[in-house]
Protein backbone atom coordinates (compact mmCIF):
# COMPACT_ATOMS: atom_id res chain seq x y z
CA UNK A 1 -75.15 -31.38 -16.69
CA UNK A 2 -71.50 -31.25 -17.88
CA UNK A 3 -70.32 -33.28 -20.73
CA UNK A 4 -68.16 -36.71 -20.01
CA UNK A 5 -64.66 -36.63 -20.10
CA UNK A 6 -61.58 -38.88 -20.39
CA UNK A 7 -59.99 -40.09 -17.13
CA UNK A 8 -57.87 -42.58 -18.18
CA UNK A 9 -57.09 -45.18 -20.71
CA UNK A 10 -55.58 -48.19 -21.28
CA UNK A 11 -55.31 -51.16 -24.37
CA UNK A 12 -54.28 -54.67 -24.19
CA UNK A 13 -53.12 -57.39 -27.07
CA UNK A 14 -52.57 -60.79 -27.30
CA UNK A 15 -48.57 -61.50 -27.34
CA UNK A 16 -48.29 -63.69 -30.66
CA UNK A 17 -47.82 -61.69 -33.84
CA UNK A 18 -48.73 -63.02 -36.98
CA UNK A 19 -46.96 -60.98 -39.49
CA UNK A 20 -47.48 -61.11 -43.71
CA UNK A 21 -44.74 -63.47 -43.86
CA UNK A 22 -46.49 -66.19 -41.53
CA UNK A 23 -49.61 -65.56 -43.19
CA UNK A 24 -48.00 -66.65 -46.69
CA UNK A 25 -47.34 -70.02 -45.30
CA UNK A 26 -51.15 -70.06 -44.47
CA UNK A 27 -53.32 -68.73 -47.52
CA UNK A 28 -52.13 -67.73 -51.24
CA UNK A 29 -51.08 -64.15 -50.49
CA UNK A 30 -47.76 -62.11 -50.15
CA UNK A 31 -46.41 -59.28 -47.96
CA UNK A 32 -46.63 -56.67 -50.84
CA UNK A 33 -50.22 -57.87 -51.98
CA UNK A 34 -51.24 -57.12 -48.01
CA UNK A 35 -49.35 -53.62 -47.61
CA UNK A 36 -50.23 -52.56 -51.18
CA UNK A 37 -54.33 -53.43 -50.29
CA UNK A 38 -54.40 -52.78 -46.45
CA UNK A 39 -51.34 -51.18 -45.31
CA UNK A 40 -51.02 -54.01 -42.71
CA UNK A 41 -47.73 -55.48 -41.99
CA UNK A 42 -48.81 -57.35 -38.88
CA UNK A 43 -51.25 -58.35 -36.02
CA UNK A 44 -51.83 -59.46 -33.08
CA UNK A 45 -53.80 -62.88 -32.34
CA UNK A 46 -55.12 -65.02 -29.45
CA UNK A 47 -53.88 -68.06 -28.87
CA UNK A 48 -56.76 -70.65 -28.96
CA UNK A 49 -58.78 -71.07 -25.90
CA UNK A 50 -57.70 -67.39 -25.04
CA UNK A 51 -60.75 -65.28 -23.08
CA UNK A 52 -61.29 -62.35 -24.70
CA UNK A 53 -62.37 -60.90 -21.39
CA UNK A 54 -58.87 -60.96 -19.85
CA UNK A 55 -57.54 -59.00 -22.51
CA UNK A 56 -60.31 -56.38 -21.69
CA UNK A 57 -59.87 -56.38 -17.83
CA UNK A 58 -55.99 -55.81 -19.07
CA UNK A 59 -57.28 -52.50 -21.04
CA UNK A 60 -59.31 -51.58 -17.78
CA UNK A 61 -56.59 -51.99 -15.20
CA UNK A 62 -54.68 -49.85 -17.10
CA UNK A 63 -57.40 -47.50 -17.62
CA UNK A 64 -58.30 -47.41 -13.70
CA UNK A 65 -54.78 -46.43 -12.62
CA UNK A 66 -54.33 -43.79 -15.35
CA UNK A 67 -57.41 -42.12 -13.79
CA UNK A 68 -56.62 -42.80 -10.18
CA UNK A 69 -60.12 -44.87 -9.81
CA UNK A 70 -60.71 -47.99 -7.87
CA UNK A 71 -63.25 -50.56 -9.42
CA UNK A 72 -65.23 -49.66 -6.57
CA UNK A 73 -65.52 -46.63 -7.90
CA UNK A 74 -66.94 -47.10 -11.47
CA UNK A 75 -70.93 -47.20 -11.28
CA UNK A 76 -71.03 -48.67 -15.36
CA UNK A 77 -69.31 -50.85 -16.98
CA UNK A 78 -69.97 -51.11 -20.65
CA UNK A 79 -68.58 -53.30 -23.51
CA UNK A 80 -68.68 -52.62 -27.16
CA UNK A 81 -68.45 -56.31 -28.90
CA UNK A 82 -69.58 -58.93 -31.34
CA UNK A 83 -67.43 -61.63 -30.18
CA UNK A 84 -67.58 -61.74 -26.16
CA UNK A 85 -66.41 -65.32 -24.23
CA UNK A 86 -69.89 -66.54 -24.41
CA UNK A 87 -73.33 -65.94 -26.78
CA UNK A 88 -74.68 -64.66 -22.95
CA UNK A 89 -74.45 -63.65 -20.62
CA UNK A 90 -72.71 -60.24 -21.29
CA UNK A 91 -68.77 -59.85 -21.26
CA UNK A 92 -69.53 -57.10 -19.23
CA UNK A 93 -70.36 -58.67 -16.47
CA UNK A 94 -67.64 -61.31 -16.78
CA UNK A 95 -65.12 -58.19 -16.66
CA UNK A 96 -67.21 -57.16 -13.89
CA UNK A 97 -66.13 -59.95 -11.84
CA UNK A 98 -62.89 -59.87 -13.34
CA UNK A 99 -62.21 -56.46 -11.51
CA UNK A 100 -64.64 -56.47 -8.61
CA UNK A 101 -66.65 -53.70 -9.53
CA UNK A 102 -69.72 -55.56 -7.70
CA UNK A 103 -71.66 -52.11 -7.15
CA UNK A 104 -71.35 -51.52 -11.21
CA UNK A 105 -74.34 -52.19 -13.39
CA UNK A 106 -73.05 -54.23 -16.77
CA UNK A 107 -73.77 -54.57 -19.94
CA UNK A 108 -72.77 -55.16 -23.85
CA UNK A 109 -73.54 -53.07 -26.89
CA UNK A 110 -73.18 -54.44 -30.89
CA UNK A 111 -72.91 -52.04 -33.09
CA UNK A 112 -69.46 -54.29 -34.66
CA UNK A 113 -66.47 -52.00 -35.46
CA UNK A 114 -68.54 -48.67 -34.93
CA UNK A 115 -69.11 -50.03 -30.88
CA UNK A 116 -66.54 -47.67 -29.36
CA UNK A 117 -68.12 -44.24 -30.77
CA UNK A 118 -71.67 -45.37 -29.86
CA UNK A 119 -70.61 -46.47 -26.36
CA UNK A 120 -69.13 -43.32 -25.85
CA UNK A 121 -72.47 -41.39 -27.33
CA UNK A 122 -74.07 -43.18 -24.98
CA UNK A 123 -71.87 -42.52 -21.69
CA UNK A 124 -72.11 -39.06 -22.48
CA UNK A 125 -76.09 -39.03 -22.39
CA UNK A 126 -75.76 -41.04 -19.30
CA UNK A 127 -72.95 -38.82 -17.75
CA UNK A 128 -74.63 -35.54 -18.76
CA UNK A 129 -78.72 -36.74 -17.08
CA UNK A 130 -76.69 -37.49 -13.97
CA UNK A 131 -77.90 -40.69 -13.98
CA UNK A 132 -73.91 -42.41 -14.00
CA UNK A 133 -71.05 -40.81 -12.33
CA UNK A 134 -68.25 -42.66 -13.70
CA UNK A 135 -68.01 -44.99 -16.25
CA UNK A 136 -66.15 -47.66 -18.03
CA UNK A 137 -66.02 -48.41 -21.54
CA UNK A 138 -64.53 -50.82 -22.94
CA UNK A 139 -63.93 -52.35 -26.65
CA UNK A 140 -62.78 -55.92 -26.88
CA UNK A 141 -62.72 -58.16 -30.22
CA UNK A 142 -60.84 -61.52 -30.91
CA UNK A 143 -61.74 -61.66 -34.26
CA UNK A 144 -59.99 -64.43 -34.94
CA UNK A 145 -62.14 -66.37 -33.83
CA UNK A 146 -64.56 -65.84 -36.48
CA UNK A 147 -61.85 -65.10 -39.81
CA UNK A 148 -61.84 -67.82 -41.95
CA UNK A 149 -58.31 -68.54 -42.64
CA UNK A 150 -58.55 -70.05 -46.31
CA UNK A 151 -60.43 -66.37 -47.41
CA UNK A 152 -57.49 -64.34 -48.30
CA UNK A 153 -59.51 -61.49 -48.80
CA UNK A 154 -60.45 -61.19 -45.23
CA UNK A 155 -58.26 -63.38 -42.76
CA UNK A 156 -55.16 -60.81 -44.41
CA UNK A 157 -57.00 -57.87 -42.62
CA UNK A 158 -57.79 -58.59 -38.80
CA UNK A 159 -56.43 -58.57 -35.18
CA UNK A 160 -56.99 -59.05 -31.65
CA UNK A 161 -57.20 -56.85 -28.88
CA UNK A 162 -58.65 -54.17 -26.38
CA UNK A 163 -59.02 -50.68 -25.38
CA UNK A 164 -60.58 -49.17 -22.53
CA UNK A 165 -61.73 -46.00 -21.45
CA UNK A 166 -63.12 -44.12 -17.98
CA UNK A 167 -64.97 -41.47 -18.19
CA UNK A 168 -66.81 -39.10 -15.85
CA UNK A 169 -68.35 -35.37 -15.55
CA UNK A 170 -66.08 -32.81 -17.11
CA UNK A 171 -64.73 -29.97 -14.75
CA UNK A 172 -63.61 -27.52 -17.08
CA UNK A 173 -64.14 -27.09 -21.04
CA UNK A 174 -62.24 -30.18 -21.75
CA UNK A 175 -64.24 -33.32 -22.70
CA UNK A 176 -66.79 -34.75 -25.45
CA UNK A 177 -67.82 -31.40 -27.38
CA UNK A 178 -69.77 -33.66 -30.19
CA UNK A 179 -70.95 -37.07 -31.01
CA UNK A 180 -73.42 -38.63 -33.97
CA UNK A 181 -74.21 -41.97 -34.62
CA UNK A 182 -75.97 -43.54 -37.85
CA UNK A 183 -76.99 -46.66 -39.29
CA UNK A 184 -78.29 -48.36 -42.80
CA UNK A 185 -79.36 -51.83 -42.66
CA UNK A 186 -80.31 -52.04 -45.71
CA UNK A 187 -76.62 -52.39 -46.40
CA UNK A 188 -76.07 -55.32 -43.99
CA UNK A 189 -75.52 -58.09 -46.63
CA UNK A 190 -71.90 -56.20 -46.99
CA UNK A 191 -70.28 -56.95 -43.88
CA UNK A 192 -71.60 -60.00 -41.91
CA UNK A 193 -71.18 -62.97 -39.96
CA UNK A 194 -74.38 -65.43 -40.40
CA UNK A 195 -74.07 -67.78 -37.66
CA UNK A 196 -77.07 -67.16 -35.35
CA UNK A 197 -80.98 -68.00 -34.48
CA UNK A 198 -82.16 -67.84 -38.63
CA UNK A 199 -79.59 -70.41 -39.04
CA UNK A 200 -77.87 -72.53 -36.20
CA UNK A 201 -74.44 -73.90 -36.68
CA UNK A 202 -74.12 -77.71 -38.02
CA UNK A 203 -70.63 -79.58 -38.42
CA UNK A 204 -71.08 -79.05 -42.36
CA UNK A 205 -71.33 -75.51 -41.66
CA UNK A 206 -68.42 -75.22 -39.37
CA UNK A 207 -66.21 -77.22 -41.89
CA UNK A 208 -67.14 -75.04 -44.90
CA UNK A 209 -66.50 -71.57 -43.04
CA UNK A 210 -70.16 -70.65 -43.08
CA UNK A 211 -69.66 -69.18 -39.73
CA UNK A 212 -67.23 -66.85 -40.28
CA UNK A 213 -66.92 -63.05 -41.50
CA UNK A 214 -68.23 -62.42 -45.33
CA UNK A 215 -67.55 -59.29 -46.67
CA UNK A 216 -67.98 -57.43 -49.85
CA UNK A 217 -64.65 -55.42 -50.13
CA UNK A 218 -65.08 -53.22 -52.72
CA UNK A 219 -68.84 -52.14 -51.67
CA UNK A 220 -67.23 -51.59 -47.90
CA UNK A 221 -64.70 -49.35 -48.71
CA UNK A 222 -66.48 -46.99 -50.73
CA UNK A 223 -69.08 -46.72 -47.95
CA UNK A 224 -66.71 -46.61 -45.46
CA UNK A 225 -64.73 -43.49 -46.95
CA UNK A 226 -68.23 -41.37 -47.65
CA UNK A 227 -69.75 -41.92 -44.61
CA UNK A 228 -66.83 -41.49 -42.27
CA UNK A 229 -66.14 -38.43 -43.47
CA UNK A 230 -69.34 -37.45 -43.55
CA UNK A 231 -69.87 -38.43 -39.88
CA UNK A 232 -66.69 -35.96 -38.99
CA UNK A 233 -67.87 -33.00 -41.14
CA UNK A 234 -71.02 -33.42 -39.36
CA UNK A 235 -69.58 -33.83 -36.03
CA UNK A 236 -67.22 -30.94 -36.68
CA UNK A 237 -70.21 -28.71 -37.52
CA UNK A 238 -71.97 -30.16 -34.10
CA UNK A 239 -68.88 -29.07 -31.69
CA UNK A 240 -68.50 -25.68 -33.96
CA UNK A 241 -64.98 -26.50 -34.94
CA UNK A 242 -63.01 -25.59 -38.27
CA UNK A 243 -61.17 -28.08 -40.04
CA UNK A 244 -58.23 -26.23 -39.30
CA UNK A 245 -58.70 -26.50 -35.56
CA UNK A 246 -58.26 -30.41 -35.61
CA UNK A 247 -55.22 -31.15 -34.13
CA UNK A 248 -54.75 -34.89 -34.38
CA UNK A 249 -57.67 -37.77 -36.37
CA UNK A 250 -57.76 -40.74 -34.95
CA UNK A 251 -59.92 -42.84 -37.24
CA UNK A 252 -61.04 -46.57 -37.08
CA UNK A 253 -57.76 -48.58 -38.35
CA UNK A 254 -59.33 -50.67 -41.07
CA UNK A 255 -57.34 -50.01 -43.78
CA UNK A 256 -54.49 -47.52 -44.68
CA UNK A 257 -56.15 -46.30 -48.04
CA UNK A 258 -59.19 -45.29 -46.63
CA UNK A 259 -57.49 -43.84 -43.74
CA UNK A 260 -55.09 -41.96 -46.06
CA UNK A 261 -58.44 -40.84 -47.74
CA UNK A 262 -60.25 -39.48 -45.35
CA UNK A 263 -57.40 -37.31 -44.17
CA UNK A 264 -57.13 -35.78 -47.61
CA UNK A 265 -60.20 -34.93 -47.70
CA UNK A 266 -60.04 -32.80 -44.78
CA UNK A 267 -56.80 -31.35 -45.93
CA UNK A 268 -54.76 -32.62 -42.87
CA UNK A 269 -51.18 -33.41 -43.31
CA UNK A 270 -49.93 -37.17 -42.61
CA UNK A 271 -48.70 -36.10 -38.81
CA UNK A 272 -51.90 -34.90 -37.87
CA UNK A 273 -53.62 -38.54 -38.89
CA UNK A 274 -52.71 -41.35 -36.19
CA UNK A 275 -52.33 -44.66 -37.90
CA UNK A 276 -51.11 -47.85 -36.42
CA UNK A 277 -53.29 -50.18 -38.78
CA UNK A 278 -49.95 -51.64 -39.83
CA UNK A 279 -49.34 -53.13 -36.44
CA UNK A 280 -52.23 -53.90 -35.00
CA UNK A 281 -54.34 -54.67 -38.52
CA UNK A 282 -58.25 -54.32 -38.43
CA UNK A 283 -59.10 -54.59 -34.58
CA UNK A 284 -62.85 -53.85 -35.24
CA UNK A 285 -64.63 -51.87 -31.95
CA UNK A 286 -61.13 -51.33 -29.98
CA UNK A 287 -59.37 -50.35 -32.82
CA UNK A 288 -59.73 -46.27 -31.82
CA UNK A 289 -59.21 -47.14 -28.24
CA UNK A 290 -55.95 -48.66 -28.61
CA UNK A 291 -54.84 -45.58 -31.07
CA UNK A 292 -56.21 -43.22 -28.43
CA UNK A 293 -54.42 -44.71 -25.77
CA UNK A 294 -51.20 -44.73 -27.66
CA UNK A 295 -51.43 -41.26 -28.91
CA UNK A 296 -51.84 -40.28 -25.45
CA UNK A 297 -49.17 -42.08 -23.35
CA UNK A 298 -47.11 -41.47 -26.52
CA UNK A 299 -47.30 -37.61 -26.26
CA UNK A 300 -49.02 -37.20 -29.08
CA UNK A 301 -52.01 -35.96 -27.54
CA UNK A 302 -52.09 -32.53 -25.24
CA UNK A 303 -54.27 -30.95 -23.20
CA UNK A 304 -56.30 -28.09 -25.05
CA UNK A 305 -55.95 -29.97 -28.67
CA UNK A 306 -59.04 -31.22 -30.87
CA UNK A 307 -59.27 -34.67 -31.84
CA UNK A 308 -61.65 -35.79 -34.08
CA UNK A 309 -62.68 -39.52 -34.23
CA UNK A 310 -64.34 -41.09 -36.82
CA UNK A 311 -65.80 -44.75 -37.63
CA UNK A 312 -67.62 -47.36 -40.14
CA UNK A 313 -68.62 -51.00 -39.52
CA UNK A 314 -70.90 -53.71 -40.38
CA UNK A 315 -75.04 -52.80 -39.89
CA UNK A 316 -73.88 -50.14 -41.88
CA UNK A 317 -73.13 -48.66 -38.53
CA UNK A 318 -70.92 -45.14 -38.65
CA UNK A 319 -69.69 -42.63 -35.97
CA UNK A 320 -67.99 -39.57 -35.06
CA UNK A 321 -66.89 -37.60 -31.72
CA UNK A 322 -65.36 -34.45 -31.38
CA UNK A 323 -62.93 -34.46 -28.15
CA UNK A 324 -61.09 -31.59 -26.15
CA UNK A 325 -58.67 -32.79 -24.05
């Protein structure tokens, strides 16, 4: 069976921007301690009592009419996310009945900010068994609702929003050459939010920021820059594609530096490395969504070009695709 392919694509964000210079009103931290760390200058964030399943049936819209689909049409509906409207059921199925996609089967995946690359591993397996015809994935994160605004170290590096994808059986070369997914939880103490079952949420623990995201920054980063690279080499070696045949990266937004790192390591020049971490900050799962989508509206992408796309989140989770468009 053929490989998926991209139909269409779309991204949504929340309309308030909370920039470096608001954030200095809010924590002890400046503008050039953010950019100089992160390469973040701003972000977008929900207002309070915000779903975050409008902002993905935003992304999907958009995504439908790019590829000329009704919701009627779309036989999956998937959503990568660790911080849906509710603990259950799925935000899947609330975008479900956000769209009307009644005939769709729905449901979430976790896999934090690597969601989007192992949703799309797993449309492809779907796609290429013939057991889905066309399908929609979408990442969605309000992260916001789980940063603790007093941590400097973290609440500096987050954003809101969602990106959305449709996919379906390739009719000519184009589509999803390569895809690999990995995991180490022995690692996830670095990267984690401990609100759940083991230990269920008191006032005391709400007023102390128990429930919010706890991360060891320095540990992250260097794991983040090995194995995302790694992931892409390996990837790269999957689709049989040189280094030199990558036209464009498009790697999860977290930070600038390790961006900026994993590029040189592959020897591609700044313009061939998509980066809008600056405005958009950390958007976890939909963070290569929404860069996908831009680079694609934006003209950045064209058909026949190689772009690689490469992830790392909390688990340890890490991905990498290989896509011809």
């Amino acid at each position: 069976m053929p490989a998926c392919c991209l139909l269409g694509s779309g991204h949504a964000v929340p309309e308030r921007v909370l920039t470096n210079a608001d954030l200095e009103t809010l924590v002890d931290t400046s503008d050039a301690w953010i950019v100089e760390r992160s390469g973040i200058h701003q972000r977008h964030i929900a207002e309070p009592g915000s779903a975050l399943s409008d902002l993905a049936a935003q992304a999907a819209h958009q995504a439908l009419a790019a590829a000329q689909l009704t919701a009627s049409e779309i036989d999956l509906i998937l959503v990568a996310t660790v911080t849906g409207d509710f603990k259950f059921p799925a935000m899947a199925c609330l975008l479900q009945e956000k769209l009307g996609a009644h005939q769709a089967a729905a449901f979430d995946l976790s896999a934090a900010c690597s969601g989007f690359l192992y949703g799309l591993h797993l449309a492809d397996s779907l796609i290429r068994c013939g057991g889905h015809r066309h399908i929609l994935l979408v990442a969605a994160e309000m992260l916001s609702s789980m940063v603790n605004w007093q941590d400097r170290n973290t609440c500096v590096l987050f954003g809101d929003g969602a990106g959305a994808l449709v996919l379906g059986p390739a009719r000519t070369s184009a589509g999803l050459l390569s895809s690999v997914i990995h995991s180490d939880g022995r690692q996830h103490g670095l990267l984690y939010n401990p609100a759940g079952s083991q230990h269920p949420l008191t006032a005391a623990d709400l007023a102390s920021g128990f429930a919010t995201i706890h991360m060891e920054g320095r540990e992250v980063f260097r794991h983040a820059v090995v194995s995302m690279a790694d992931a892409l080499q390996e990837a790269l070696d999957k689709a049989g594609i040189a280094q030199d045949d990558l036209d464009l990266l498009i790697p999860h937004q977290a930070n600038r530096r390790i961006i900026e790192a994993i590029g040189k390591r592959f020897g591609l020049p700044a313009e061939r490395v998509y980066i809008n971490v600056d405005r958009y900050g950390n958007t976890s799962a939909a963070s290569i969504p929404i860069a996908l989508d831009e680079a694609w509206r934006s003209g950045r992408i064209q058909a026949g070009q190689h772009i690689g796309l490469t992830t790392f989140g909390a688990g340890l989770t890490w991905a990498a695709a290989i896509l011809r468009f």
